[in-house]
PDB file of N, CA and C in Angstrom:
ATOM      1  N   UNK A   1    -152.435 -59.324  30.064  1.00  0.00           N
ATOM      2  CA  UNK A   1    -152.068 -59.233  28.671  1.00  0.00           C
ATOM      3  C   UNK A   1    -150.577 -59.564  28.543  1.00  0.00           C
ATOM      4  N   UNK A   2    -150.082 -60.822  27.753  1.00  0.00           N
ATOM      5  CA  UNK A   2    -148.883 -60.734  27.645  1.00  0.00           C
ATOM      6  C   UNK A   2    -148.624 -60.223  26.239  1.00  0.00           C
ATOM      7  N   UNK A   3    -146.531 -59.712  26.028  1.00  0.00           N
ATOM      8  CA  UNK A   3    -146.045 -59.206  25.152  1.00  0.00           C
ATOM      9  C   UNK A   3    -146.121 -60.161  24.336  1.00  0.00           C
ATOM     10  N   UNK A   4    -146.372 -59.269  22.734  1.00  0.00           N
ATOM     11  CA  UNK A   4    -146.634 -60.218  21.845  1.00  0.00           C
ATOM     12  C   UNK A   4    -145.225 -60.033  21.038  1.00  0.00           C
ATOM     13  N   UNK A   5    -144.879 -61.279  20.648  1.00  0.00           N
ATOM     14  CA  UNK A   5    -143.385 -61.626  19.505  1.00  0.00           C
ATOM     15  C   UNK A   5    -143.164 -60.471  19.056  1.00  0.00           C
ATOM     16  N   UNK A   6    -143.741 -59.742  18.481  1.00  0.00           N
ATOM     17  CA  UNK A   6    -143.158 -58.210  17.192  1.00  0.00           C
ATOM     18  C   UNK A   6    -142.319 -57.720  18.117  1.00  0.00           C
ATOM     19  N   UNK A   7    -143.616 -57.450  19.408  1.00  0.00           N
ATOM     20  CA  UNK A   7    -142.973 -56.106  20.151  1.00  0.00           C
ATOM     21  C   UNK A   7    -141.994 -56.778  21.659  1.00  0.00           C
ATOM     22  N   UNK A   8    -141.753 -57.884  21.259  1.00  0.00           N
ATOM     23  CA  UNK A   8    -140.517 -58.712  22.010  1.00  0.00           C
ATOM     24  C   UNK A   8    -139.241 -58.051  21.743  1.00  0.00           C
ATOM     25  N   UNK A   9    -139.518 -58.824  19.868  1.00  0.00           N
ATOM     26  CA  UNK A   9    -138.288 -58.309  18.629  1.00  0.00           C
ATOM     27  C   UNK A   9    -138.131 -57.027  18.670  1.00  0.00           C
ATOM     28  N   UNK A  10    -138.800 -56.192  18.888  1.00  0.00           N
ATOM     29  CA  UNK A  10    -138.343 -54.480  19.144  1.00  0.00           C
ATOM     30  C   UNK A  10    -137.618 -54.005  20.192  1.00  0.00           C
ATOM     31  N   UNK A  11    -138.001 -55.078  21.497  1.00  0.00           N
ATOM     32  CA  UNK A  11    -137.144 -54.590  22.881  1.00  0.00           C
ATOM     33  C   UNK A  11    -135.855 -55.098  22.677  1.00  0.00           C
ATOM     34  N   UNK A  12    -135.914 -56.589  21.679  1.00  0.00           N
ATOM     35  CA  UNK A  12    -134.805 -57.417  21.784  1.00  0.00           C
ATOM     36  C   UNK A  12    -133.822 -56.066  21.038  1.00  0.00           C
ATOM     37  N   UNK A  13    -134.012 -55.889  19.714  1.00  0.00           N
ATOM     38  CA  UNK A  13    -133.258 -54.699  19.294  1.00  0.00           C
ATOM     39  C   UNK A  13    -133.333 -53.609  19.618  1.00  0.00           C
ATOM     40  N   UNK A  14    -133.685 -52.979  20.581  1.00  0.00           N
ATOM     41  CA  UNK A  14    -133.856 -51.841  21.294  1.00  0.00           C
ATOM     42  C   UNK A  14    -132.484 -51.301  22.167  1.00  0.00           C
ATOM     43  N   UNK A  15    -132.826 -52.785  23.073  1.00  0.00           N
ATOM     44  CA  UNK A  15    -131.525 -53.021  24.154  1.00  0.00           C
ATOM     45  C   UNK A  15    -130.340 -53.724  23.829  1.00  0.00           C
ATOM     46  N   UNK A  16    -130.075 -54.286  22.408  1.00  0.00           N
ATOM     47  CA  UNK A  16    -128.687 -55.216  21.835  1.00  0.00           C
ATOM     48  C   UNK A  16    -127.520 -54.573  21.868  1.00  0.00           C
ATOM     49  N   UNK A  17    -127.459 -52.957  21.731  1.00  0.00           N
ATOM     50  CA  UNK A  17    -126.384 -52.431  21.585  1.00  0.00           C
ATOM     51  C   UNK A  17    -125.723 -52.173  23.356  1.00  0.00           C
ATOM     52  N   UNK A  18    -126.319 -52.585  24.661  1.00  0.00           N
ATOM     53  CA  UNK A  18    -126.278 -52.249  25.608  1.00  0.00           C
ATOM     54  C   UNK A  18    -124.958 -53.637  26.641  1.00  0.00           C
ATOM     55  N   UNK A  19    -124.999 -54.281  25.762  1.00  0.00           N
ATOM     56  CA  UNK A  19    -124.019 -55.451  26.886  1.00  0.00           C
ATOM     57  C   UNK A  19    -124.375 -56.562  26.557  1.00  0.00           C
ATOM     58  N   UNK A  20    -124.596 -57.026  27.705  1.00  0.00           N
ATOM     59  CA  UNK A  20    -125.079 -58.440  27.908  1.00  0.00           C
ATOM     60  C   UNK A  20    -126.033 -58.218  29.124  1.00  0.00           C
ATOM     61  N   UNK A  21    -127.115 -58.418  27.775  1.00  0.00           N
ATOM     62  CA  UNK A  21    -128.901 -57.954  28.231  1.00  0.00           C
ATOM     63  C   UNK A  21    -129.265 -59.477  28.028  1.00  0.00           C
ATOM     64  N   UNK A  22    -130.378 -59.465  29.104  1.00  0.00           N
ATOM     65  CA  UNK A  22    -131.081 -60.941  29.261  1.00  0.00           C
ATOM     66  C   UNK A  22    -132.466 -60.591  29.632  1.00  0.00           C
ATOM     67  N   UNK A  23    -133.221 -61.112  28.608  1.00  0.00           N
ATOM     68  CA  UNK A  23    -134.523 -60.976  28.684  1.00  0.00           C
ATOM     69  C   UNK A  23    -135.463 -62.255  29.067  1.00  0.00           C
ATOM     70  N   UNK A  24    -135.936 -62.429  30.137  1.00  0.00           N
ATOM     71  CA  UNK A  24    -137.112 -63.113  30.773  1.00  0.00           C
ATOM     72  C   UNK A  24    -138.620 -63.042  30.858  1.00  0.00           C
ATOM     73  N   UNK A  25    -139.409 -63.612  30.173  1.00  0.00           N
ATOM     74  CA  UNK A  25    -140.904 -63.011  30.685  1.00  0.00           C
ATOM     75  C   UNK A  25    -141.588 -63.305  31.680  1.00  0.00           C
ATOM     76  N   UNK A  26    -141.848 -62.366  32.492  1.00  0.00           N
ATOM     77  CA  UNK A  26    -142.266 -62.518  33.797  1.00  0.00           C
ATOM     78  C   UNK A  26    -143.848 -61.731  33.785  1.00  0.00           C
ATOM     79  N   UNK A  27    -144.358 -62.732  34.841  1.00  0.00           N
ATOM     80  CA  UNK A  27    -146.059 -62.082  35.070  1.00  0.00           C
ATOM     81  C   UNK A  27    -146.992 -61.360  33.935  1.00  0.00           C
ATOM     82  N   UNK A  28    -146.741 -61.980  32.682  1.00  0.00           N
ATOM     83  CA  UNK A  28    -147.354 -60.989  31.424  1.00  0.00           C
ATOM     84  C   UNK A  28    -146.230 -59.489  30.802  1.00  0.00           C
ATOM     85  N   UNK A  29    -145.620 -59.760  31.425  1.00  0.00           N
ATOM     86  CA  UNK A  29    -144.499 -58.443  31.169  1.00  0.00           C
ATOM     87  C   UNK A  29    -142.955 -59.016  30.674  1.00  0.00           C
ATOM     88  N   UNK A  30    -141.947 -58.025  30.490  1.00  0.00           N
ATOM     89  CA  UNK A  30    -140.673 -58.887  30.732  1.00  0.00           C
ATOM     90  C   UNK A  30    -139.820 -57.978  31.573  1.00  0.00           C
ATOM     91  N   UNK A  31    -138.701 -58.506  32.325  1.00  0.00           N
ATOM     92  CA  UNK A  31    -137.668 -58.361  32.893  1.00  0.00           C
ATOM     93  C   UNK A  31    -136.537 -58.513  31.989  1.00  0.00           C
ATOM     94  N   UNK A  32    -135.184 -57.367  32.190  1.00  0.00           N
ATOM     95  CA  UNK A  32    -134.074 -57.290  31.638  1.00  0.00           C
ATOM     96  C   UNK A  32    -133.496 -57.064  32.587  1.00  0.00           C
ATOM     97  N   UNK A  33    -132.224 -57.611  32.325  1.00  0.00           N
ATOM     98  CA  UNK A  33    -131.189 -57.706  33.335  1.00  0.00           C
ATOM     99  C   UNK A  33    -129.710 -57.641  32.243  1.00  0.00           C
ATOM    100  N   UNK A  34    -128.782 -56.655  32.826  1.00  0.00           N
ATOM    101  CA  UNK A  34    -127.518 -56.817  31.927  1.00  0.00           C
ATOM    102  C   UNK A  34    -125.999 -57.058  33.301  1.00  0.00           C
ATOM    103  N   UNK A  35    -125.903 -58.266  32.816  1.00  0.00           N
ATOM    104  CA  UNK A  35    -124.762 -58.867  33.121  1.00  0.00           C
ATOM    105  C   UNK A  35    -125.488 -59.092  35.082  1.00  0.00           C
ATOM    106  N   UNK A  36    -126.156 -59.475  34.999  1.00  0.00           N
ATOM    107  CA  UNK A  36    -127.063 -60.212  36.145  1.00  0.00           C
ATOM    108  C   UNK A  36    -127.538 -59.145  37.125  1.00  0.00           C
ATOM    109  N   UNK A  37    -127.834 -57.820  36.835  1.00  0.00           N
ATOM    110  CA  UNK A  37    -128.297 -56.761  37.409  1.00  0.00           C
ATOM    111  C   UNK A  37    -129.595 -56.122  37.049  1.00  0.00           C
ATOM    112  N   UNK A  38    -131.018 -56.218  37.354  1.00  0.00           N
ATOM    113  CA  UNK A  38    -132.651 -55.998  36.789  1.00  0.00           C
ATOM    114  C   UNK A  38    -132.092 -54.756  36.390  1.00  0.00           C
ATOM    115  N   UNK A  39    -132.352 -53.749  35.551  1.00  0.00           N
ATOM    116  CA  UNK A  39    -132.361 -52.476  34.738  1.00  0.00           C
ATOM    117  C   UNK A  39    -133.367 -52.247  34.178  1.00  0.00           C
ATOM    118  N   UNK A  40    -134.438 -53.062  33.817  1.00  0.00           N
ATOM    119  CA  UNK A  40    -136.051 -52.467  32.922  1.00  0.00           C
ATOM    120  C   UNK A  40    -136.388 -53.286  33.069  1.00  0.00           C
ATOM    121  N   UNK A  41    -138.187 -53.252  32.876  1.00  0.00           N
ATOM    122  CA  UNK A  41    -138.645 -54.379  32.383  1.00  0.00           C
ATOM    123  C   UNK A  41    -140.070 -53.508  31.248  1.00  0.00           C
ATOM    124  N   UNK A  42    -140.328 -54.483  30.958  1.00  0.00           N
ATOM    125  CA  UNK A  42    -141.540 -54.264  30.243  1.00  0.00           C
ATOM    126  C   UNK A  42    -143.007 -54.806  30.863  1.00  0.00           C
ATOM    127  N   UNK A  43    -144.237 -54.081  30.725  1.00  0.00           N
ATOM    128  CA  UNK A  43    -145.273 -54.191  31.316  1.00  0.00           C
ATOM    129  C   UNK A  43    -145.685 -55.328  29.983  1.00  0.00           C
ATOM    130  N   UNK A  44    -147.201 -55.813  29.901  1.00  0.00           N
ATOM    131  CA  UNK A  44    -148.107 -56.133  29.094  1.00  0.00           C
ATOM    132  C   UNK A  44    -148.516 -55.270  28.274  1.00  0.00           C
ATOM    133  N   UNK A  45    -149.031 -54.169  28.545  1.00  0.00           N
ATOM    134  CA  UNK A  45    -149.404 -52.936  28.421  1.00  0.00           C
ATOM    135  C   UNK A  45    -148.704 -52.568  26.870  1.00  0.00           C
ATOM    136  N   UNK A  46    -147.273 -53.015  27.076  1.00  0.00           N
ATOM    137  CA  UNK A  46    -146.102 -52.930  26.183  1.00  0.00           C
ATOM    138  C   UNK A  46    -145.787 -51.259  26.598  1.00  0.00           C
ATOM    139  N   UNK A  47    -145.367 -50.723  27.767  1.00  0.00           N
ATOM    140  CA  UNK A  47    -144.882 -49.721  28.244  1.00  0.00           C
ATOM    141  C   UNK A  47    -143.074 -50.417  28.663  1.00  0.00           C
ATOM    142  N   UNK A  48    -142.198 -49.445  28.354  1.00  0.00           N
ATOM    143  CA  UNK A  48    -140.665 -49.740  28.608  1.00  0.00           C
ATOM    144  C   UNK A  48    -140.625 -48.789  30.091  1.00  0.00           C
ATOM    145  N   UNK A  49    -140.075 -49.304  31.067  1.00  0.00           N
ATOM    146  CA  UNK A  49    -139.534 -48.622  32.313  1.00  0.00           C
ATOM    147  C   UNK A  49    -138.149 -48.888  32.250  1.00  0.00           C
ATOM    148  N   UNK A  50    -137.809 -47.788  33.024  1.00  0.00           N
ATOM    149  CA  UNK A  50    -135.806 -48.054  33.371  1.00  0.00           C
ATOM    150  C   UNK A  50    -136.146 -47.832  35.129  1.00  0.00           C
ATOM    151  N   UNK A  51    -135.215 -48.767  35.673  1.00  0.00           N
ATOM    152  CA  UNK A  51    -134.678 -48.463  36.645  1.00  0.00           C
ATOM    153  C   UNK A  51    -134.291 -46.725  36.535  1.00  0.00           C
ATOM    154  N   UNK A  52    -134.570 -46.204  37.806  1.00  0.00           N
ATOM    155  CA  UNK A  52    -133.737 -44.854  38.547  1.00  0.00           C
ATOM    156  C   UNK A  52    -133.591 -44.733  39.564  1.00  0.00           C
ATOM    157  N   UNK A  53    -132.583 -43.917  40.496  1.00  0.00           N
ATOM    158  CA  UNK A  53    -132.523 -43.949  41.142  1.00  0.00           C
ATOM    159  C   UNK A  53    -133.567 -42.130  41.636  1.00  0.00           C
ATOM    160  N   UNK A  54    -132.589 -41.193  42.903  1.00  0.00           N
ATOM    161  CA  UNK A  54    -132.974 -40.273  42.714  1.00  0.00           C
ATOM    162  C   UNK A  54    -132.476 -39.250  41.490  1.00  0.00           C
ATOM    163  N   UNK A  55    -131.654 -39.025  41.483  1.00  0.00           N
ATOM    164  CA  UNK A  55    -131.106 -38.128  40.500  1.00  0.00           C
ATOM    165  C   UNK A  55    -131.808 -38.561  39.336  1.00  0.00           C
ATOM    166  N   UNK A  56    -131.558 -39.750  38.471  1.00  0.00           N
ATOM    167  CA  UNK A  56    -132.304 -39.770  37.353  1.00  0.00           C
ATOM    168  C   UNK A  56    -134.219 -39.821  37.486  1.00  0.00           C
ATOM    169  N   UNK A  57    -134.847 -39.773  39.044  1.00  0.00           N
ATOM    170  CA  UNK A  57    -136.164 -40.209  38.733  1.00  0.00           C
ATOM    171  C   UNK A  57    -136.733 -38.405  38.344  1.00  0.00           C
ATOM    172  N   UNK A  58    -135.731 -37.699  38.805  1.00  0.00           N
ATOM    173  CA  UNK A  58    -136.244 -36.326  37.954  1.00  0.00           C
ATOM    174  C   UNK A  58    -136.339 -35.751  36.924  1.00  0.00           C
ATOM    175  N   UNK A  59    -135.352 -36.367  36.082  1.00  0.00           N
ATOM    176  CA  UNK A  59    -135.532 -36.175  34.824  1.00  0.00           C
ATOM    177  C   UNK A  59    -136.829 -37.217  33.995  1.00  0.00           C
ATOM    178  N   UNK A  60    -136.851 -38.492  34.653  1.00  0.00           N
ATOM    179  CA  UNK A  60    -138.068 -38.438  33.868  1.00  0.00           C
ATOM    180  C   UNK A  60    -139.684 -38.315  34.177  1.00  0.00           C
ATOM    181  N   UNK A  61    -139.567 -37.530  35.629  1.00  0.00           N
ATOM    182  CA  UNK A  61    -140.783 -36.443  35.862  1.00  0.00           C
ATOM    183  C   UNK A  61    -141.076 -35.141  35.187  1.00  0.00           C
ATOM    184  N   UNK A  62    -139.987 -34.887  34.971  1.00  0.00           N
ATOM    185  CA  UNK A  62    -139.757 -33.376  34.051  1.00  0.00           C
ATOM    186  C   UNK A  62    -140.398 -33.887  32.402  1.00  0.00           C
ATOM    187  N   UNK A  63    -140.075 -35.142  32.533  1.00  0.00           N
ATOM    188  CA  UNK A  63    -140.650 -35.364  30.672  1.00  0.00           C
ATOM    189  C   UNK A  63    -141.663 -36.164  30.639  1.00  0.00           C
ATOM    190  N   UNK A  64    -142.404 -36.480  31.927  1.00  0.00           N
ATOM    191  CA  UNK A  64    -143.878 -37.127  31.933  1.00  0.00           C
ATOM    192  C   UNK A  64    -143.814 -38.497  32.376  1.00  0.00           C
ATOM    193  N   UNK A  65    -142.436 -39.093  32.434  1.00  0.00           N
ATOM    194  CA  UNK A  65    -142.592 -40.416  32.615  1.00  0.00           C
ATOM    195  C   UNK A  65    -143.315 -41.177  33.966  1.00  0.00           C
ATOM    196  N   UNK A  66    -143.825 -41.812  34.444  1.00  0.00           N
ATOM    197  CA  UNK A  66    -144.717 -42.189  35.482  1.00  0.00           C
ATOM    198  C   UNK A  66    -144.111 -43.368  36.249  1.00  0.00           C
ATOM    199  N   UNK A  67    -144.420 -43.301  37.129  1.00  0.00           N
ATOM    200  CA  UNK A  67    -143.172 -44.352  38.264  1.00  0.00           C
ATOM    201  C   UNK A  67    -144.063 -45.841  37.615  1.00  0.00           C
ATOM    202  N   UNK A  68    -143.675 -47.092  38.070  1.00  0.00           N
ATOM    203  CA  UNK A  68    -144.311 -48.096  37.807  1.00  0.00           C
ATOM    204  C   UNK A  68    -144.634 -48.529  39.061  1.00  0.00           C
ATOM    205  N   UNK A  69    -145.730 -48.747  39.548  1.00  0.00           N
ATOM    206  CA  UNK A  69    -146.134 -48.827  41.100  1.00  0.00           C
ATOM    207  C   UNK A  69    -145.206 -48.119  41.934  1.00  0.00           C
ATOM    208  N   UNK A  70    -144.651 -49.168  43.054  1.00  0.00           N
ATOM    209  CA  UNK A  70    -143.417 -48.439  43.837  1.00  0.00           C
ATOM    210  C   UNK A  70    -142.552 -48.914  43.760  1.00  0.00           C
ATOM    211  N   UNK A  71    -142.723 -49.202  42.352  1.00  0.00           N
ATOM    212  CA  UNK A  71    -140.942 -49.488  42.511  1.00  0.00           C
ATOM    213  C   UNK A  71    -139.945 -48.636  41.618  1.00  0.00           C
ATOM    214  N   UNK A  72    -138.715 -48.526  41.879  1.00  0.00           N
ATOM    215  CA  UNK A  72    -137.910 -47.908  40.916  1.00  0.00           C
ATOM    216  C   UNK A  72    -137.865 -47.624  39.481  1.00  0.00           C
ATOM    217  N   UNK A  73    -138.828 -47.984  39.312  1.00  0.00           N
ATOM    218  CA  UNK A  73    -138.799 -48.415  37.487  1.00  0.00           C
ATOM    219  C   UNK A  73    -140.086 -47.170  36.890  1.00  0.00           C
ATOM    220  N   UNK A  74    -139.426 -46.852  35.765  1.00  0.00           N
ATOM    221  CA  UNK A  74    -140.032 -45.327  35.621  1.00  0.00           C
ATOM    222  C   UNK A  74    -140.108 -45.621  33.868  1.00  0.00           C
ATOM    223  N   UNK A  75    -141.671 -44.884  33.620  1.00  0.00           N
ATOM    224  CA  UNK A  75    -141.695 -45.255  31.911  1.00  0.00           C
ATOM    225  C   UNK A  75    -141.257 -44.399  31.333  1.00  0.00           C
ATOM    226  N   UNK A  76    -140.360 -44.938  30.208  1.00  0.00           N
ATOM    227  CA  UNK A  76    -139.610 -43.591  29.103  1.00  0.00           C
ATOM    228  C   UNK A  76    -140.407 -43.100  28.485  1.00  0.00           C
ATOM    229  N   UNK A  77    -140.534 -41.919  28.285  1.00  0.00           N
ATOM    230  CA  UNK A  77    -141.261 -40.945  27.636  1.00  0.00           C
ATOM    231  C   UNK A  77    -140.765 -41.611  26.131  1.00  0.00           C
ATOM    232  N   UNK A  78    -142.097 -41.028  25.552  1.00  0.00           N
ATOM    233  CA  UNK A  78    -141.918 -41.496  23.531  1.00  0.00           C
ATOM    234  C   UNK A  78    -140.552 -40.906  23.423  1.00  0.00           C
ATOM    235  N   UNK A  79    -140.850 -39.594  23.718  1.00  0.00           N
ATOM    236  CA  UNK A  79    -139.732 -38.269  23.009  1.00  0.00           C
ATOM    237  C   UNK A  79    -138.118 -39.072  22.886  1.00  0.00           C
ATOM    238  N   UNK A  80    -138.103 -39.867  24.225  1.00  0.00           N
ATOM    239  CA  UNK A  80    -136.407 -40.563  24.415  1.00  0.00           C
ATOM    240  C   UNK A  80    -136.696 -41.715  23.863  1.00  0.00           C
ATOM    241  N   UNK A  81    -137.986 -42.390  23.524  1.00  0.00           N
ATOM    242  CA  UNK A  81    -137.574 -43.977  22.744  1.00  0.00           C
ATOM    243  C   UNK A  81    -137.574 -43.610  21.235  1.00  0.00           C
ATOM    244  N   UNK A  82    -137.954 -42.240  21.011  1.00  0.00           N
ATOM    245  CA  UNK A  82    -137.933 -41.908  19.490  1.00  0.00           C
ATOM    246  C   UNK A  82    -136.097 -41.632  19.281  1.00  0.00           C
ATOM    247  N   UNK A  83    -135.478 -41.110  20.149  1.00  0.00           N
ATOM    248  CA  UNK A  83    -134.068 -40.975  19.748  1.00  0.00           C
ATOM    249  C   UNK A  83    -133.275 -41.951  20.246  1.00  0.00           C
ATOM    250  N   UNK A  84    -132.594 -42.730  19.276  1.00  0.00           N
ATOM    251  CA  UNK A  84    -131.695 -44.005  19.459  1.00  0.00           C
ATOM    252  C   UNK A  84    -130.660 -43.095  20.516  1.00  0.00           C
ATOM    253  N   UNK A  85    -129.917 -42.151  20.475  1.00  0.00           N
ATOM    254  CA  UNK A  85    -128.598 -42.203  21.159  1.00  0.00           C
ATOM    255  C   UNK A  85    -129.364 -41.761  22.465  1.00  0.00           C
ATOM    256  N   UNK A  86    -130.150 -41.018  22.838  1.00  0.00           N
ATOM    257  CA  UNK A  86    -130.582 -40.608  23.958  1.00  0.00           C
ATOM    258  C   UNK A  86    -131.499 -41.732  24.712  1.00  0.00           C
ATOM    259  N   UNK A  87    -131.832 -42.317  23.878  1.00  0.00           N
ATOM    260  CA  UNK A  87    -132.657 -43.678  24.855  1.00  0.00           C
ATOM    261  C   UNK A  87    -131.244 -44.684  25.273  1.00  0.00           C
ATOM    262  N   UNK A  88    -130.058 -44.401  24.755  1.00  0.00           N
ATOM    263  CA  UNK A  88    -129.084 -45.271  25.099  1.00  0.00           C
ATOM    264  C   UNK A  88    -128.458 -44.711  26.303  1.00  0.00           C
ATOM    265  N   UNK A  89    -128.242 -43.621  26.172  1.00  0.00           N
ATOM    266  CA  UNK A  89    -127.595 -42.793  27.615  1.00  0.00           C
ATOM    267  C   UNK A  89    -128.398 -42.830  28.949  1.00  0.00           C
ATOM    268  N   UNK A  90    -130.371 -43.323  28.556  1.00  0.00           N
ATOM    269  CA  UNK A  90    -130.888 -43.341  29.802  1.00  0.00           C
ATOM    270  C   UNK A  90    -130.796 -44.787  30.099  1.00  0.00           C
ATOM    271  N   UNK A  91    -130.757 -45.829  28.976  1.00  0.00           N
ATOM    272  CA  UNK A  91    -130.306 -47.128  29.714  1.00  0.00           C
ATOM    273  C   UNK A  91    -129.160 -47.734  30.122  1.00  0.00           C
ATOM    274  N   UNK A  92    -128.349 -46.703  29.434  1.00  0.00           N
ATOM    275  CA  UNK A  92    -126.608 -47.528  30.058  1.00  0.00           C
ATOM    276  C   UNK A  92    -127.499 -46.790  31.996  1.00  0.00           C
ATOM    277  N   UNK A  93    -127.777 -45.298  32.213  1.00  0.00           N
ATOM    278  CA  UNK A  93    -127.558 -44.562  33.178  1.00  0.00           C
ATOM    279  C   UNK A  93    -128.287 -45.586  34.179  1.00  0.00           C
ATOM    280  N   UNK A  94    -129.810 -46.405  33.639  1.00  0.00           N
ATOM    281  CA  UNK A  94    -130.220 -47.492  33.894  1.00  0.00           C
ATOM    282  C   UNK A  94    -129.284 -48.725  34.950  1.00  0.00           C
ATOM    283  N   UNK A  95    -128.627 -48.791  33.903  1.00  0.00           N
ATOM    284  CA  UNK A  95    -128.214 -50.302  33.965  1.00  0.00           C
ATOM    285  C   UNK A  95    -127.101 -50.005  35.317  1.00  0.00           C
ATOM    286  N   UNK A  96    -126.391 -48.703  35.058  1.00  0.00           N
ATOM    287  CA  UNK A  96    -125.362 -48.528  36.027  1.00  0.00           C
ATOM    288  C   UNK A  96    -126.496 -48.197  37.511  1.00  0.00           C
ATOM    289  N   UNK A  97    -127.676 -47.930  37.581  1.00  0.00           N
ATOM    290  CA  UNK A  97    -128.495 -47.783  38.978  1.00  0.00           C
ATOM    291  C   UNK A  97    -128.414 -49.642  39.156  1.00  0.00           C
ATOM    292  N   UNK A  98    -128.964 -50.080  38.177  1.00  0.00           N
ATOM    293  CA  UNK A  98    -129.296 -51.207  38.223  1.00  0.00           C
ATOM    294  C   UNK A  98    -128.228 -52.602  39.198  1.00  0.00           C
ATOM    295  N   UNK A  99    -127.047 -51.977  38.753  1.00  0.00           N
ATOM    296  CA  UNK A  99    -125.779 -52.306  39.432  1.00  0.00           C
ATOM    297  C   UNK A  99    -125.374 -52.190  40.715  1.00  0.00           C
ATOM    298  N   UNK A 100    -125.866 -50.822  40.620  1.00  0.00           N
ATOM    299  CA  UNK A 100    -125.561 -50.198  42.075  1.00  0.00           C
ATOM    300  C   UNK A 100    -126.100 -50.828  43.130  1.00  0.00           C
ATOM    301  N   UNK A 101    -127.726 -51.115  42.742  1.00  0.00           N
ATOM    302  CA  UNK A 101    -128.556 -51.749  43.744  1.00  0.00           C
ATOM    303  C   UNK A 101    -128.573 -53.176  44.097  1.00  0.00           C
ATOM    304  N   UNK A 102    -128.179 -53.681  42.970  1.00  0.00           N
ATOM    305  CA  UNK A 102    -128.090 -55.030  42.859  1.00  0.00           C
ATOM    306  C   UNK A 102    -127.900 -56.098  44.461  1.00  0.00           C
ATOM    307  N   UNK A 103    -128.381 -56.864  44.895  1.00  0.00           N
ATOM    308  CA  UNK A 103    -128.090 -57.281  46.022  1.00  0.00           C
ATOM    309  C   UNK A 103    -127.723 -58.740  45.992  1.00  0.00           C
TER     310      UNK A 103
END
């Protein structure tokens, strides 16, 4: 199942206030990357994951979020995509794992 245009335009403004975000669609899903470092991607499904590392993959076990296979990438709970400033603090926290790992 790939992402359809609306819910493109929702990630596109989702993540605008975050840098310099670059969005790719990959395998039915998309990939984001800010300032050339992966930080989320999006499934088909239309589920949002963030990169975490350890410290942040507990907080979003504590709020239900579910790993995305094995990889680092963990789905945001509604509760944080319903609040603009708090879905921003888990993707800057994102983007800075995203950095870290970067190779």
């Amino acid at each position: 199942m790939a992402i359809d245009e609306g819910f493109r335009a929702y990630v596109e403004e989702l993540f605008l206030p975050l840098g310099d975000v670059r969005i790719k669609a990959m395998m039915g899903g998309l990939m984001l990357w800010e300032s050339g470092a992966p930080f989320a991607l999006v499934t088909g499904d239309c589920r949002i994951h963030l990169k975490a590392d350890d410290t942040a993959r507990a907080e979003f076990e504590r709020r239900g979020g579910e790993q995305f296979k094995r990889m680092p990438y963990w789905e945001v709970p509604a509760e944080v995509l319903e609040d603009p400033e708090l879905f921003t603090e888990w993707a800057e926290r994102a983007i800075a794992v995203g950095h870290a790992t970067a190779s």
